[in-house]
Structures are given as C-alpha cells and as structure tokens.
Protein backbone atom coordinates (compact mmCIF):
# COMPACT_ATOMS: atom_id res chain seq x y z
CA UNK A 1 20.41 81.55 4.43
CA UNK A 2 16.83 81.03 4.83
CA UNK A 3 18.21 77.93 7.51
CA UNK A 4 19.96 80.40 9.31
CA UNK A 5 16.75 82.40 9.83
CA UNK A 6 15.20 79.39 10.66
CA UNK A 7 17.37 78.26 12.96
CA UNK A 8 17.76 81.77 14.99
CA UNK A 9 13.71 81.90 14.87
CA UNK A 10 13.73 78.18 16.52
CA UNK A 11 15.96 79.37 19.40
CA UNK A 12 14.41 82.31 20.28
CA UNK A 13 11.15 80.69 20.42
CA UNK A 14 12.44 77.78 22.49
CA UNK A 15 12.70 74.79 20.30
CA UNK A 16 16.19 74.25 20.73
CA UNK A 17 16.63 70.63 19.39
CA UNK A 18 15.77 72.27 15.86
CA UNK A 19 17.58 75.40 16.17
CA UNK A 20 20.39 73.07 16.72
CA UNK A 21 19.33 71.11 13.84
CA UNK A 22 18.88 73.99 11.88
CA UNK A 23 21.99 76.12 12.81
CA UNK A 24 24.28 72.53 11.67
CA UNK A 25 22.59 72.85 8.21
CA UNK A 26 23.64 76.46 8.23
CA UNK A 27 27.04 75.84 8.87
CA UNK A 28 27.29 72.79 6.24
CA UNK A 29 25.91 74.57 3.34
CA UNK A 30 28.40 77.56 4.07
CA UNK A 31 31.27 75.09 3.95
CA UNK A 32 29.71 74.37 0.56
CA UNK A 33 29.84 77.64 -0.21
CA UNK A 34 33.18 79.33 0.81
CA UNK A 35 36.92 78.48 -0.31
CA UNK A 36 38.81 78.89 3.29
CA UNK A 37 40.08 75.65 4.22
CA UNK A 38 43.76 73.98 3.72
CA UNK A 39 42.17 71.67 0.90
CA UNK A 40 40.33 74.24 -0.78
CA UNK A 41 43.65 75.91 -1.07
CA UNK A 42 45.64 72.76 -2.34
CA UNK A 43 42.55 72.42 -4.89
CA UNK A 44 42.86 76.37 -5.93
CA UNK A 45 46.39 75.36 -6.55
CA UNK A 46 45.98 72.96 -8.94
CA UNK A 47 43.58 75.02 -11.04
CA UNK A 48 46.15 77.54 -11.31
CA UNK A 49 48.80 74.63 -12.10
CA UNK A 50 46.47 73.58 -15.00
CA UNK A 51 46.25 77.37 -16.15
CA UNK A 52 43.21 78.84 -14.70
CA UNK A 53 43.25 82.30 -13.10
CA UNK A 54 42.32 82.91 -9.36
CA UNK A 55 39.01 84.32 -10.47
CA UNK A 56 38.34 81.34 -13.30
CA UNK A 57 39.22 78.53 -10.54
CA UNK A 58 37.46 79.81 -7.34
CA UNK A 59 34.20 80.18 -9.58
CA UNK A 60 34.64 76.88 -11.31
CA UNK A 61 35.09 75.08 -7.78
CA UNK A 62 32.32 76.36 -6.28
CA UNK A 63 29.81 75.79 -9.20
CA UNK A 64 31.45 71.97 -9.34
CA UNK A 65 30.82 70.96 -5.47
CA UNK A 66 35.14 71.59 -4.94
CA UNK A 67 35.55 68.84 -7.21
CA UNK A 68 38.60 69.48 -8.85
CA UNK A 69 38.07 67.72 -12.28
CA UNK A 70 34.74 68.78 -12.74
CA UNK A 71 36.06 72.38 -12.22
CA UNK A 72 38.52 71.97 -14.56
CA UNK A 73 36.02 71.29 -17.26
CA UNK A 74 34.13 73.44 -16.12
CA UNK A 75 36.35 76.48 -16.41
CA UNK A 76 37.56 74.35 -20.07
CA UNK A 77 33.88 74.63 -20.82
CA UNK A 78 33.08 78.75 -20.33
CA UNK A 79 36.28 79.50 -22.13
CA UNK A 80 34.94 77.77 -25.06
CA UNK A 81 31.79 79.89 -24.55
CA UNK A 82 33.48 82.89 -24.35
CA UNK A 83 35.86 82.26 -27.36
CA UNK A 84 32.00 81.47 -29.08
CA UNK A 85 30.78 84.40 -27.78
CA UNK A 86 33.55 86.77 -29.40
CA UNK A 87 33.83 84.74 -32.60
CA UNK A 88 29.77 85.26 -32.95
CA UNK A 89 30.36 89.14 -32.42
CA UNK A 90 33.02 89.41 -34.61
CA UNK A 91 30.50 87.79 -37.56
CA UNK A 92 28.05 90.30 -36.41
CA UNK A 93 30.10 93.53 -36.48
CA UNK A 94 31.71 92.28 -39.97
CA UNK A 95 28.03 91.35 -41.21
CA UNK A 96 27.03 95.08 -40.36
CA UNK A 97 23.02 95.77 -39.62
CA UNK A 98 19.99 95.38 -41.45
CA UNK A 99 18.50 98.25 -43.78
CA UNK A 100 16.36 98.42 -40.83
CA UNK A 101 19.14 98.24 -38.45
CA UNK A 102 18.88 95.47 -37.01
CA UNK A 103 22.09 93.11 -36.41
CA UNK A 104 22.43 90.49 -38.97
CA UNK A 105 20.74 87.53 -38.27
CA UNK A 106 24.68 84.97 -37.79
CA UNK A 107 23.19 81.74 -37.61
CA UNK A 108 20.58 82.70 -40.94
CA UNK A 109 23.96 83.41 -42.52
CA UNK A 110 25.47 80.38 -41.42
CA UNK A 111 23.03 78.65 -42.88
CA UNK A 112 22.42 80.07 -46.17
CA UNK A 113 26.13 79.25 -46.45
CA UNK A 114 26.29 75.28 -45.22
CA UNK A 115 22.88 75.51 -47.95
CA UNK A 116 25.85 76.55 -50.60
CA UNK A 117 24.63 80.00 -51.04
CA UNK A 118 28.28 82.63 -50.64
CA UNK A 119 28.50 84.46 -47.57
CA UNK A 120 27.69 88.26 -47.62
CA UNK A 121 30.29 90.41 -48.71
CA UNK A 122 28.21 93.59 -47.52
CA UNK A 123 28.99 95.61 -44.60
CA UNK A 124 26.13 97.95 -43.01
CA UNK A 125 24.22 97.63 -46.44
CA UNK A 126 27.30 99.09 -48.69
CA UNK A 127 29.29 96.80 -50.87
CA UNK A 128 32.73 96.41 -49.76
C-alpha cells in the first residue's frame, strides 16, 4: 500500500522513472496478495482435494507465499490448534472456577497430575 502512495506521490511530482519503479512494486506485492489467477485456482483445487475448505485453503495459501505444501501444513497445523484450543476449554469448563472465580489454572492441573498427584474431581468448588 504504502508503495502505491509512493508511487502516485512520485508521478504527480514529476519523477516518473520512480513512480514507474514504484507503481511495478505495487502491482507485484498485490499478485502476492490476491488468489485470481488460473494457477491460484489449480492450487485452491488441490487444497480442497486434500480436504481443506475454501476459507481454510485461500488463508493457508496466502500466509504460505501460494506454496501449496507449505499451505497444506499450514492449514494441518491451525487445525491442530484449534482441536488444542477446544480440548483446553473443555478442561476448563469441567475444572469449574476458583473460590475466587477465577478459571482453573489447566496447565497447574496438568502438572500436579504428570507430578502423580489425582486430577480434581471438583466442579465450581462442589464435589461431584
């Protein structure tokens, strides 16, 4: 973006050699950017071949340069994350709060447990 400003500042002020320059830049890092092309298509295909959802593969292509096998890991990678992330609130809602009411601390737990100690059997401070 800011090359674009650049660019149009350049040419109104004369310097045309960089606004040229500066306008090319432009125009390369927004075919970095967007998923319009014939190949980016043929690449969006094969994410959705391996599995991946329109949404999952455009993201995962652009964050991975529109290389497809980085992608794939990529999107491999935040579904792990999120499958983390909903395990880890799962513990918490089970865990309950804090007399103070606070969440339970999961990875204390998950300590006190690999330590030997049992895992809580409470639930918001009541034995269940």
């Amino acid at each position: 973006m800011l090359q674009l400003l650049q660019g149009v500042v350049a040419y109104h002020s004369g310097e045309f050699d960089d606004a040229r320059s500066l306008l090319g830049k432009a125009a390369a890092l927004r075919r970095e950017l967007v998923l319009d092309g014939p190949e980016d298509d043929a690449k969006l295909a094969s994410l959705a071949d391996m599995g991946f959802g329109s949404h999952e593969a455009k993201a995962s292509l652009l964050a991975c340069a529109k290389d497809v096998q980085r992608a794939a890991a990529h999107a491999l990678e935040k579904r792990a994350e999120t499958e983390r992330l909903k395990e880890r609130r799962i513990k918490e809602r089970r865990y309950g709060k804090t007399p103070k009411g606070s969440a339970v601390n999961v990875d204390g737990v998950a300590r006190l447990v690999s330590l030997g100690c049992e895992a809580p059997l409470q639930h918001g401070g009541r034995r269940v």
